[in-house]
PDB file of N, CA and C in Angstrom:
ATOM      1  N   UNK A   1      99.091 108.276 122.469  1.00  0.00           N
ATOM      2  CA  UNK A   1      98.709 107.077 121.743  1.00  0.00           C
ATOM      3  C   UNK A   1      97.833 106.228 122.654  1.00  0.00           C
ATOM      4  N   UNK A   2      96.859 105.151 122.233  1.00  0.00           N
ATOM      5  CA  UNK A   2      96.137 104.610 122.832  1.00  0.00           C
ATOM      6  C   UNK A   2      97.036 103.573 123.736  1.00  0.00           C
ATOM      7  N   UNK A   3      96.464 103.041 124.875  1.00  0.00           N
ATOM      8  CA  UNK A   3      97.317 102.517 125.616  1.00  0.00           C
ATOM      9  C   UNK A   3      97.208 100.775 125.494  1.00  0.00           C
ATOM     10  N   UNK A   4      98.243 100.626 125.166  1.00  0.00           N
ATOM     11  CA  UNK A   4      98.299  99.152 124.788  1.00  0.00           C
ATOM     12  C   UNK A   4      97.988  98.039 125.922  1.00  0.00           C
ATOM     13  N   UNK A   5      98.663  98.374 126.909  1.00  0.00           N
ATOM     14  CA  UNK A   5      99.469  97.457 127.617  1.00  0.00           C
ATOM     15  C   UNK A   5      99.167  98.299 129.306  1.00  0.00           C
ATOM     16  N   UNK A   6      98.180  97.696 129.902  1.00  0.00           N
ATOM     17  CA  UNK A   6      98.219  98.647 131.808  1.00  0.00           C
ATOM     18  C   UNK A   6      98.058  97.385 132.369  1.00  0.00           C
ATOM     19  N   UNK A   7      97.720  97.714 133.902  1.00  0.00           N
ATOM     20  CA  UNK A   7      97.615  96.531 134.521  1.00  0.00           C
ATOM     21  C   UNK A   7      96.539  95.790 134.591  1.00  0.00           C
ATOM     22  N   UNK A   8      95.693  96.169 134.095  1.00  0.00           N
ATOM     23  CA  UNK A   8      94.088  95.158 134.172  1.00  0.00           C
ATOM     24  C   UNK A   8      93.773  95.401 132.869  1.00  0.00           C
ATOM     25  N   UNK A   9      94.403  95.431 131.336  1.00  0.00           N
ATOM     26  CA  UNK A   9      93.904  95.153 129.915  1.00  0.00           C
ATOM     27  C   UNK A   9      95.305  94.956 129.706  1.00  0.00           C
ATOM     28  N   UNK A  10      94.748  94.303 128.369  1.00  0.00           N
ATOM     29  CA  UNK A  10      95.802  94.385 127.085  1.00  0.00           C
ATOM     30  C   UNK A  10      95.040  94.843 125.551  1.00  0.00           C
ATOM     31  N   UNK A  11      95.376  95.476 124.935  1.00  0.00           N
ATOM     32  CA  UNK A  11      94.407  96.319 123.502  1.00  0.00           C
ATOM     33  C   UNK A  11      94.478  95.070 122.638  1.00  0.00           C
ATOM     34  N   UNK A  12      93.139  94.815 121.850  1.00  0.00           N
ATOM     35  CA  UNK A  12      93.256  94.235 120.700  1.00  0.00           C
ATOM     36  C   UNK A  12      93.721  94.708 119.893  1.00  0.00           C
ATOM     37  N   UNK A  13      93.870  96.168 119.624  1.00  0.00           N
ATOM     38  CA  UNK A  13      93.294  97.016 118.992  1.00  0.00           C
ATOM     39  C   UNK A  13      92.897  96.871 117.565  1.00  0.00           C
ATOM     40  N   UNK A  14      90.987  96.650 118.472  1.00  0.00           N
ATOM     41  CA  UNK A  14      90.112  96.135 117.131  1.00  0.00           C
ATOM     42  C   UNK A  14      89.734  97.155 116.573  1.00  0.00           C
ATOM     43  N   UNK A  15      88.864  98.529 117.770  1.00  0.00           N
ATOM     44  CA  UNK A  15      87.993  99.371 117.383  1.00  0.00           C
ATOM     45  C   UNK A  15      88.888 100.581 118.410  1.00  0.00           C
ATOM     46  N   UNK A  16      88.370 101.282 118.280  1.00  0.00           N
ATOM     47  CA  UNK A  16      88.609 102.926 119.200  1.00  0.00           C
ATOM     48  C   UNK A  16      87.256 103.667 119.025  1.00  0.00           C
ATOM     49  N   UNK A  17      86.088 103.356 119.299  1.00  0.00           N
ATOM     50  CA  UNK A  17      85.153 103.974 119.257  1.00  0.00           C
ATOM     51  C   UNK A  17      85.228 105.474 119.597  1.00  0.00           C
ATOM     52  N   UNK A  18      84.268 106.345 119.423  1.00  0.00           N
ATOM     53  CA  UNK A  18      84.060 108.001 119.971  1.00  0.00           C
ATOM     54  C   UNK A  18      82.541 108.359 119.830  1.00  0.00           C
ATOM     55  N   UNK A  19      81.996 108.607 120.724  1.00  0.00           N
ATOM     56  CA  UNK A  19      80.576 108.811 120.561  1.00  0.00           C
ATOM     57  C   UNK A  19      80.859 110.737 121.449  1.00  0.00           C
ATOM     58  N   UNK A  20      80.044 111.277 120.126  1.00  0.00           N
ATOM     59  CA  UNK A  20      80.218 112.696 119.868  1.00  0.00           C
ATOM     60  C   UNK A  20      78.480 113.382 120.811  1.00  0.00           C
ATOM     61  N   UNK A  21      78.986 113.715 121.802  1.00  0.00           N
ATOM     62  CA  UNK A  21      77.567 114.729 122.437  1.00  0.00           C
ATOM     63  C   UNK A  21      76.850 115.708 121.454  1.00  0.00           C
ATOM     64  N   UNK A  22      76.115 115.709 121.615  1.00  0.00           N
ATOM     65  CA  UNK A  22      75.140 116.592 121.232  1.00  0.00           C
ATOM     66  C   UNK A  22      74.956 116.813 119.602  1.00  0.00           C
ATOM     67  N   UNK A  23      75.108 115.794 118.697  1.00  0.00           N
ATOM     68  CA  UNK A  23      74.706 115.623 117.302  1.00  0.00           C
ATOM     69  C   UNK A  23      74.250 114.674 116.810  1.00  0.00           C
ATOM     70  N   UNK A  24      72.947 114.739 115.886  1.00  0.00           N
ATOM     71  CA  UNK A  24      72.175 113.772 115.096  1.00  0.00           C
ATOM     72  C   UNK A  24      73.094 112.581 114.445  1.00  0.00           C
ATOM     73  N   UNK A  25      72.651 111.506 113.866  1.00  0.00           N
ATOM     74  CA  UNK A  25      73.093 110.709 113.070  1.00  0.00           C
ATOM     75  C   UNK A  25      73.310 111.548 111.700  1.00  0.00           C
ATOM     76  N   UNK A  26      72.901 112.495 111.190  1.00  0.00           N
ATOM     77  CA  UNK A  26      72.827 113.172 109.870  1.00  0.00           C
ATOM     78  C   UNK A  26      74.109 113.984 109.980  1.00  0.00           C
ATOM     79  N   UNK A  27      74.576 114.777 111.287  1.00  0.00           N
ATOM     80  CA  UNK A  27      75.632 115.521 111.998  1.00  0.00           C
ATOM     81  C   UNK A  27      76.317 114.397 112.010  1.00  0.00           C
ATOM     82  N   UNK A  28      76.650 113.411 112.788  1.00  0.00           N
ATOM     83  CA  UNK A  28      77.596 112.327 112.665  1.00  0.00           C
ATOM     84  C   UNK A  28      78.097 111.975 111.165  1.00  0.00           C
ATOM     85  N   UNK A  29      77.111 111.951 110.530  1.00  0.00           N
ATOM     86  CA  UNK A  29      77.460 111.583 108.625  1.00  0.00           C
ATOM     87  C   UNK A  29      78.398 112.919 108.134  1.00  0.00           C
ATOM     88  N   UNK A  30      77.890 114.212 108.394  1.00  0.00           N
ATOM     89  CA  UNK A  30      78.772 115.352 108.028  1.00  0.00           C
ATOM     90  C   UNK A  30      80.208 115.295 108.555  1.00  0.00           C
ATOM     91  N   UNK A  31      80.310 115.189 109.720  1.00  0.00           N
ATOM     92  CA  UNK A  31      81.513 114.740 110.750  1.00  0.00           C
ATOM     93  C   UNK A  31      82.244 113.557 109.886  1.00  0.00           C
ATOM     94  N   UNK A  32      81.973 112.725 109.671  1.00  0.00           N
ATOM     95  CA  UNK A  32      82.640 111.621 108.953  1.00  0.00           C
ATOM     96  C   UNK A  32      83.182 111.875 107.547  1.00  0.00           C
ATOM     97  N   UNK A  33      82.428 112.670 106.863  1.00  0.00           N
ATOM     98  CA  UNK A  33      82.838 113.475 105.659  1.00  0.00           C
ATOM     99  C   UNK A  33      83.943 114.203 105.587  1.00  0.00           C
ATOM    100  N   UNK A  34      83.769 114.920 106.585  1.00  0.00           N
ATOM    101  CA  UNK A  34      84.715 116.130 106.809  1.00  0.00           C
ATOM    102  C   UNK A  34      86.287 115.540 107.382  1.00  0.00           C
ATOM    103  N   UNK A  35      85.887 114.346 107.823  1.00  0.00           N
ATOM    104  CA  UNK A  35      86.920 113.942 108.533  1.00  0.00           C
ATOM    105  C   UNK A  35      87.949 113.115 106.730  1.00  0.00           C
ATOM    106  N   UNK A  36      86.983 112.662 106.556  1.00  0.00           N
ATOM    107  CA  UNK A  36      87.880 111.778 105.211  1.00  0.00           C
ATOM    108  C   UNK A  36      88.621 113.238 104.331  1.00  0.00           C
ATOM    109  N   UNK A  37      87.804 114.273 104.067  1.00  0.00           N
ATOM    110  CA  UNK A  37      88.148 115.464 103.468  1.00  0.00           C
ATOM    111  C   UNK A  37      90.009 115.256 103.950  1.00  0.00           C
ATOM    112  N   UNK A  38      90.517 114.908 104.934  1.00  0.00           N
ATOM    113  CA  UNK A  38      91.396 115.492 105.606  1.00  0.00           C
ATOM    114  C   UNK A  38      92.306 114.067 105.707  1.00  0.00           C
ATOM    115  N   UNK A  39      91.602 112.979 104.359  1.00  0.00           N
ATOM    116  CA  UNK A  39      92.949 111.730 104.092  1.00  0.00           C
ATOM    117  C   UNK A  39      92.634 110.794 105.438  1.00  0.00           C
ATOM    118  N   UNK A  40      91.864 110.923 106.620  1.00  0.00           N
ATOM    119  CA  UNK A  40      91.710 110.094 107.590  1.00  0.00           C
ATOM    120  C   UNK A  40      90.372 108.932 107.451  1.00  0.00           C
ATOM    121  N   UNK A  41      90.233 107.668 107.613  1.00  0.00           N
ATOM    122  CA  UNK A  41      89.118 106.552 107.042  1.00  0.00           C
ATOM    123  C   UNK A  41      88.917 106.777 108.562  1.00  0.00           C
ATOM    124  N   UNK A  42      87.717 106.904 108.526  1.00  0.00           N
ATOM    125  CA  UNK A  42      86.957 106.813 110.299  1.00  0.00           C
ATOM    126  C   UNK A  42      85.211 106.023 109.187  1.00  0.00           C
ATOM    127  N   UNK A  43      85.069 105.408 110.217  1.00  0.00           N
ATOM    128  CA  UNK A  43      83.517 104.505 109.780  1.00  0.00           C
ATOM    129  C   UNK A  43      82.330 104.513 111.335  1.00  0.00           C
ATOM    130  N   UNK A  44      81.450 103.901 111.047  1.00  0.00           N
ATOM    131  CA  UNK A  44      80.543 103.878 112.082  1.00  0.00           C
ATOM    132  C   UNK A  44      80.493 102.107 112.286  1.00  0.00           C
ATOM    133  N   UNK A  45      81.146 101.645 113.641  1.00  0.00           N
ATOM    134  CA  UNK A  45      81.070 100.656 114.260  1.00  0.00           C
ATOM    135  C   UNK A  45      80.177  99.917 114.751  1.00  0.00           C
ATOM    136  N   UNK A  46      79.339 100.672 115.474  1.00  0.00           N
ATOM    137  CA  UNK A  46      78.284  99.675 116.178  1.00  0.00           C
ATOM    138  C   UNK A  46      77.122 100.213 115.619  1.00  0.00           C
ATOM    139  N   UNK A  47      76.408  99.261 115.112  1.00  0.00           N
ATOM    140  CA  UNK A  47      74.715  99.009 114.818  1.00  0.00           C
ATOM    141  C   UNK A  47      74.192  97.812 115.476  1.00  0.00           C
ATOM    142  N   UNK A  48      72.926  98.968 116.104  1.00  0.00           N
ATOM    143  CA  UNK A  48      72.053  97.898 117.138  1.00  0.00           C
ATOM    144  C   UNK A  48      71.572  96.774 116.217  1.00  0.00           C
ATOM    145  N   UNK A  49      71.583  95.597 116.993  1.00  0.00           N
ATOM    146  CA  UNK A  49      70.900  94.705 116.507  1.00  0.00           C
ATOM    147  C   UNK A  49      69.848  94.979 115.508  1.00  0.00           C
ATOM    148  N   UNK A  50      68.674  95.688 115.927  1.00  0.00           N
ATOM    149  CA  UNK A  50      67.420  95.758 115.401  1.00  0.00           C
ATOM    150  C   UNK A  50      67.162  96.072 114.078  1.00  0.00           C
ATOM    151  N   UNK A  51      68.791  96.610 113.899  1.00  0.00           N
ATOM    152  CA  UNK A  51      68.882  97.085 112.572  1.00  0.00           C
ATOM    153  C   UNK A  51      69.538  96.219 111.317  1.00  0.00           C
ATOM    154  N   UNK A  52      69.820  95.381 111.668  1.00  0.00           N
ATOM    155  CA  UNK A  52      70.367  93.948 110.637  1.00  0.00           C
ATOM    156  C   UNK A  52      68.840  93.280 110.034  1.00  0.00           C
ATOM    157  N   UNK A  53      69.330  93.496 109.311  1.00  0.00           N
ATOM    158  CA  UNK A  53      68.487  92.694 108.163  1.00  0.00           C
ATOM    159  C   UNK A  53      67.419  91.630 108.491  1.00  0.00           C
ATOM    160  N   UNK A  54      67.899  90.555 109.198  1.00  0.00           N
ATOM    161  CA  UNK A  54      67.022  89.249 109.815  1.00  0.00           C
ATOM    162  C   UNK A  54      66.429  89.754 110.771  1.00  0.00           C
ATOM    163  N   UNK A  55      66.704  90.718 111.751  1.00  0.00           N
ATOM    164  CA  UNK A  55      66.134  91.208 112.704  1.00  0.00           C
ATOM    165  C   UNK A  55      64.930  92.035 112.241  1.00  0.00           C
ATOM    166  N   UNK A  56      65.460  92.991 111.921  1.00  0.00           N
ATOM    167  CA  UNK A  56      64.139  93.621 110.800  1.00  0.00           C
ATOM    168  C   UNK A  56      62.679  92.875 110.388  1.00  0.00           C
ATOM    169  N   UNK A  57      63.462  91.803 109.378  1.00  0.00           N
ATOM    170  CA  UNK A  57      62.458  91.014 109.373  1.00  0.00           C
ATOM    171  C   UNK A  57      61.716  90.032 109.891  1.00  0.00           C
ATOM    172  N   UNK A  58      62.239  89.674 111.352  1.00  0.00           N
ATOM    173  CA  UNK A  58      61.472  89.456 112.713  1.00  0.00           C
ATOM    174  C   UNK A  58      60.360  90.541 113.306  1.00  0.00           C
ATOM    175  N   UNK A  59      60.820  91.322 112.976  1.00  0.00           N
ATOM    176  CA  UNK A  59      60.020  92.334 113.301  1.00  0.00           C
ATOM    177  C   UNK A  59      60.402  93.490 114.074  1.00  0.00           C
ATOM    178  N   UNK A  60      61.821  93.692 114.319  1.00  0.00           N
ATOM    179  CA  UNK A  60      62.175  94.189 115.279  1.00  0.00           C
ATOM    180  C   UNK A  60      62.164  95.557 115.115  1.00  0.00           C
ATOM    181  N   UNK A  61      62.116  96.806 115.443  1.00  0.00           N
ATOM    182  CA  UNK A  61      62.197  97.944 115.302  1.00  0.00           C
ATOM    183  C   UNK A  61      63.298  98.909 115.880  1.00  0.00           C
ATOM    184  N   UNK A  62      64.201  99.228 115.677  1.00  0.00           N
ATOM    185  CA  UNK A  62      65.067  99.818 116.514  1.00  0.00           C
ATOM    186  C   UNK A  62      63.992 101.334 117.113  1.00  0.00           C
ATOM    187  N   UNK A  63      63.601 101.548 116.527  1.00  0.00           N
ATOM    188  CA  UNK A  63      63.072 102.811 117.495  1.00  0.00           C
ATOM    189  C   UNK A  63      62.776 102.812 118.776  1.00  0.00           C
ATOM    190  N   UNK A  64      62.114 101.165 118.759  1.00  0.00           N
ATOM    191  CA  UNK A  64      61.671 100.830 120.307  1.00  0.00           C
ATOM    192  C   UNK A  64      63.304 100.545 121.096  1.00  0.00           C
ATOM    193  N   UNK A  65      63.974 100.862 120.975  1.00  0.00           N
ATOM    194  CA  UNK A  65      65.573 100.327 121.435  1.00  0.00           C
ATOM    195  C   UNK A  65      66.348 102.240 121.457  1.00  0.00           C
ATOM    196  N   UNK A  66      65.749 103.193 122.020  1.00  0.00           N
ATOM    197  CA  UNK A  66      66.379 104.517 121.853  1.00  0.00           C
ATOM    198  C   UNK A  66      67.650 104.614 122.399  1.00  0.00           C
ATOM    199  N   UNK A  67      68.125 103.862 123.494  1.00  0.00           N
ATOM    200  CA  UNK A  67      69.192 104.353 123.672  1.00  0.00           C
ATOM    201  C   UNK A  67      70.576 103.500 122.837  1.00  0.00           C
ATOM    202  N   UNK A  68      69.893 102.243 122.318  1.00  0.00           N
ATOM    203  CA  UNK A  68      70.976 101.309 121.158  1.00  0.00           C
ATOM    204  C   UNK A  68      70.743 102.734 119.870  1.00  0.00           C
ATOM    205  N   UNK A  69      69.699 103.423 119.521  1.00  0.00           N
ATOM    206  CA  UNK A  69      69.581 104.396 118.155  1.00  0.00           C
ATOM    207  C   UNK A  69      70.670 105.167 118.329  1.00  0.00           C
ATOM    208  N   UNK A  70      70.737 105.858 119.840  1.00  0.00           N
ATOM    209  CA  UNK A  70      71.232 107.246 120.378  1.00  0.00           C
ATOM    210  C   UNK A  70      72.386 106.780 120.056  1.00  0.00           C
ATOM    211  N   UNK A  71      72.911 106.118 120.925  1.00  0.00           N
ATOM    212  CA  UNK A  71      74.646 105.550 120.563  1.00  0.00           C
ATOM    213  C   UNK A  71      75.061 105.531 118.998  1.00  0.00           C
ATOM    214  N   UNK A  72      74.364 104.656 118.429  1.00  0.00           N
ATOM    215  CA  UNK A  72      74.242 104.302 117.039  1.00  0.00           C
ATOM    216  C   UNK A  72      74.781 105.304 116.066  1.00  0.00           C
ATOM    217  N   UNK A  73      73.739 107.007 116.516  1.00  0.00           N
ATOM    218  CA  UNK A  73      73.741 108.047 115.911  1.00  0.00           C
ATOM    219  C   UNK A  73      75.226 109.173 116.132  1.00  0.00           C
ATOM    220  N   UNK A  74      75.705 108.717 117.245  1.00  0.00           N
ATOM    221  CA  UNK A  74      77.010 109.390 117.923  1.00  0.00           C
ATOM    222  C   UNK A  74      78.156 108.788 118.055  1.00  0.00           C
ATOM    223  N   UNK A  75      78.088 107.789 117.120  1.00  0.00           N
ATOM    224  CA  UNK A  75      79.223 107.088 117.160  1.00  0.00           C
ATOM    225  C   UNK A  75      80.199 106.679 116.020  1.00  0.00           C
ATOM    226  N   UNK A  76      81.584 107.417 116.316  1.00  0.00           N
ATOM    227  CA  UNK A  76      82.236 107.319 115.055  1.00  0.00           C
ATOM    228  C   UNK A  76      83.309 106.365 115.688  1.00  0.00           C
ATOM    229  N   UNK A  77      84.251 105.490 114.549  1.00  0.00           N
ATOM    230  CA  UNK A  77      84.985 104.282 115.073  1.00  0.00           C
ATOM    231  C   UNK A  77      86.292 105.019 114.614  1.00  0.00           C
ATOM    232  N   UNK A  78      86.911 105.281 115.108  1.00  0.00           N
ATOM    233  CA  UNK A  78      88.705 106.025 114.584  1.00  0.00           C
ATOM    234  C   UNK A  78      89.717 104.638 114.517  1.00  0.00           C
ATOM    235  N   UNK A  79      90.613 105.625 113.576  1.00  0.00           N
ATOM    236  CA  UNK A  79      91.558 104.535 112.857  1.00  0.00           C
ATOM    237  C   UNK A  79      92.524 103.951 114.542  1.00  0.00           C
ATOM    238  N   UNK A  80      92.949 102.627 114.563  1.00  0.00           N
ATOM    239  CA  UNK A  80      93.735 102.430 115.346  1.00  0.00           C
ATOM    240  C   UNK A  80      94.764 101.259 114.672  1.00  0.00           C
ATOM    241  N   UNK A  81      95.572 101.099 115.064  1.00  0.00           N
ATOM    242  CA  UNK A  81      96.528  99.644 114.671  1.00  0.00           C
ATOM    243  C   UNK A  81      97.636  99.608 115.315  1.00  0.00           C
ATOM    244  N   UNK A  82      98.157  98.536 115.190  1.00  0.00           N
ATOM    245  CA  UNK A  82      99.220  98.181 115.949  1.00  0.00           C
ATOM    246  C   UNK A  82     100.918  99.411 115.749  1.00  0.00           C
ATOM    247  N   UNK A  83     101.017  99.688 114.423  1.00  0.00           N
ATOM    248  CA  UNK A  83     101.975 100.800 114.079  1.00  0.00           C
ATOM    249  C   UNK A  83     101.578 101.780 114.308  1.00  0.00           C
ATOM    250  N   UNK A  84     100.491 102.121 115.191  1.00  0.00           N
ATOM    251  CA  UNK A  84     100.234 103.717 114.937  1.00  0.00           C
ATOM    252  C   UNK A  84     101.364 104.493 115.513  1.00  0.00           C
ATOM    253  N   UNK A  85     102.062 105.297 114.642  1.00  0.00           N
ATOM    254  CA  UNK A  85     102.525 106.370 115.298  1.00  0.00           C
ATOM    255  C   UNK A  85     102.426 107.649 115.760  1.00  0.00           C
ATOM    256  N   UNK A  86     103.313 108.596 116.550  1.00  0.00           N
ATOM    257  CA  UNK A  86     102.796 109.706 116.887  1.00  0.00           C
ATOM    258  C   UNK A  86     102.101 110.351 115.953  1.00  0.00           C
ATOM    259  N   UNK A  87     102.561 110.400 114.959  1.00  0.00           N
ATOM    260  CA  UNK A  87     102.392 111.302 113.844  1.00  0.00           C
ATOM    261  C   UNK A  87     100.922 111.508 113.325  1.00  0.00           C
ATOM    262  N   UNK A  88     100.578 109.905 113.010  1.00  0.00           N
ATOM    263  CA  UNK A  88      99.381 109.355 112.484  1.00  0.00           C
ATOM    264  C   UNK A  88      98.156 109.584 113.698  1.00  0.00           C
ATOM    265  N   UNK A  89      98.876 109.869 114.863  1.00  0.00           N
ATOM    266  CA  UNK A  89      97.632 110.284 116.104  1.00  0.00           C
ATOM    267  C   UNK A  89      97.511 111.570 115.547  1.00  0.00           C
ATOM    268  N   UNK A  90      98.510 112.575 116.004  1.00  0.00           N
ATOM    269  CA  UNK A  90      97.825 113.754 115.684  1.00  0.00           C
ATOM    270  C   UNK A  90      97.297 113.654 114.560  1.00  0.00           C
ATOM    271  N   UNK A  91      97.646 113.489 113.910  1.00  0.00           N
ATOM    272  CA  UNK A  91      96.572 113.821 111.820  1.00  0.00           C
ATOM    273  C   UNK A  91      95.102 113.551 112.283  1.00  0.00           C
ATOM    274  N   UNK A  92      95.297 112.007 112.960  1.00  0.00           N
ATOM    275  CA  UNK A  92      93.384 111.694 113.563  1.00  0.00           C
ATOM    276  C   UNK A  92      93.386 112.524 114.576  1.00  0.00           C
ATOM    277  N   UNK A  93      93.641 112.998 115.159  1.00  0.00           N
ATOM    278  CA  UNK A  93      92.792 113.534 116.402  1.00  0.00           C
ATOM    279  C   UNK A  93      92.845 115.276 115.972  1.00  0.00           C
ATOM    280  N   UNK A  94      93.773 115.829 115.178  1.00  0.00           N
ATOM    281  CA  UNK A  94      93.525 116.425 114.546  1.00  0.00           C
ATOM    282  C   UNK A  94      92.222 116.879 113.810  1.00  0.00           C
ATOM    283  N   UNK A  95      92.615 116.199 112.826  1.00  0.00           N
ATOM    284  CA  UNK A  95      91.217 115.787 111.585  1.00  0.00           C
ATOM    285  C   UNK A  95      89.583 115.780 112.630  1.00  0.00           C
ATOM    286  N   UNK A  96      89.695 114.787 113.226  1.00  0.00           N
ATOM    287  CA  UNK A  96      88.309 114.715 114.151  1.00  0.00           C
ATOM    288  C   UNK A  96      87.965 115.968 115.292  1.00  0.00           C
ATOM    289  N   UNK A  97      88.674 116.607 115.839  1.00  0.00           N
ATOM    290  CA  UNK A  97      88.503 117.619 116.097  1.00  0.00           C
ATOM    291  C   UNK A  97      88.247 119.106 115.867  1.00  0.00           C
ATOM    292  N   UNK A  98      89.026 119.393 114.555  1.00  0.00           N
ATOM    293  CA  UNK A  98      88.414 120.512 113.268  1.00  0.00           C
ATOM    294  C   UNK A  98      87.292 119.752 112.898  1.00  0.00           C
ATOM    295  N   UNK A  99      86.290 118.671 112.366  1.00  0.00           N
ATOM    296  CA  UNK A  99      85.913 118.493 111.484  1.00  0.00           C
ATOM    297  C   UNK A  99      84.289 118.409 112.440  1.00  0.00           C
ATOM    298  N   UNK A 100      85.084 118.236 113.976  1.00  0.00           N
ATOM    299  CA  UNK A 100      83.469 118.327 115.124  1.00  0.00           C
ATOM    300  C   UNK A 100      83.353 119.750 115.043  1.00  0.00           C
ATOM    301  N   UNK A 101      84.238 120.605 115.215  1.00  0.00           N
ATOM    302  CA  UNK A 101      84.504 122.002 115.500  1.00  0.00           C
ATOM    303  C   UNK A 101      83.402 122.478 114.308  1.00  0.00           C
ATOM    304  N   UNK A 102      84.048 122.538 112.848  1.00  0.00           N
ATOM    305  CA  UNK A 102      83.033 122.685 112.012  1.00  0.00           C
ATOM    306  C   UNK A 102      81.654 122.485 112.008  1.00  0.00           C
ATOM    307  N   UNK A 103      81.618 121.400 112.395  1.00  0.00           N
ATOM    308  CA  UNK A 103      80.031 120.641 111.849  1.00  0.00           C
ATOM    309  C   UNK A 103      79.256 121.130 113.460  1.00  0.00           C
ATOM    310  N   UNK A 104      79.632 121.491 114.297  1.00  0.00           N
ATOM    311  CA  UNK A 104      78.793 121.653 115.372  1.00  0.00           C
ATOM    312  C   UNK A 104      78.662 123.642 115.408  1.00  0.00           C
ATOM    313  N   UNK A 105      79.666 124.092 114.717  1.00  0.00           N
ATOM    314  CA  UNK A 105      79.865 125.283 114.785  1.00  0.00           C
ATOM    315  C   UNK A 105      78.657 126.131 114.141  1.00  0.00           C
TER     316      UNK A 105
END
């Protein structure tokens, strides 16, 4: 289970991010699919700035920002909360691990 409580943090537990090597944002979308297939809600957490709406229309471009895209594209947010139990870990880490296995396979 994620660790709540060490000597230099304490968990909000807001987010549990996972940024997945070596797959597109389009691969990340399949991955996320596959993962709900299997009853687990996983979403995508962080979007660069450049990509909000007002920013946009400042002018901003995320392309010029590759390594805020890269992250962007490899990054899935897993379920966390304060009750998580054993159980509910394995099912996610489960689920997200067949569902990389697949989609990278």
């Amino acid at each position: 289970m994620p660790e709540y409580v060490s000597e230099t943090k304490t968990s909000s537990y807001h987010i549990y991010p996972l940024r997945i090597k070596g797959i597109s944002e389009s691969g990340r979308d399949h991955i996320i699919q596959e993962i709900a297939k299997k009853d687990v809600s996983v979403n995508v957490h962080f979007q660069p700035v450049p990509m909000l709406t007002h920013y946009k229309k400042m002018g901003f471009n995320v392309n010029n920002y590759p390594i805020a895209l890269d992250n962007f594209s490899r990054e899935v947010t897993l379920p966390v909360y304060v009750d998580l139990t054993r159980e509910d870990l394995e099912k996610i880490v489960q689920s997200v691990v067949n569902s990389v296995e697949l989609i990278l396979s």
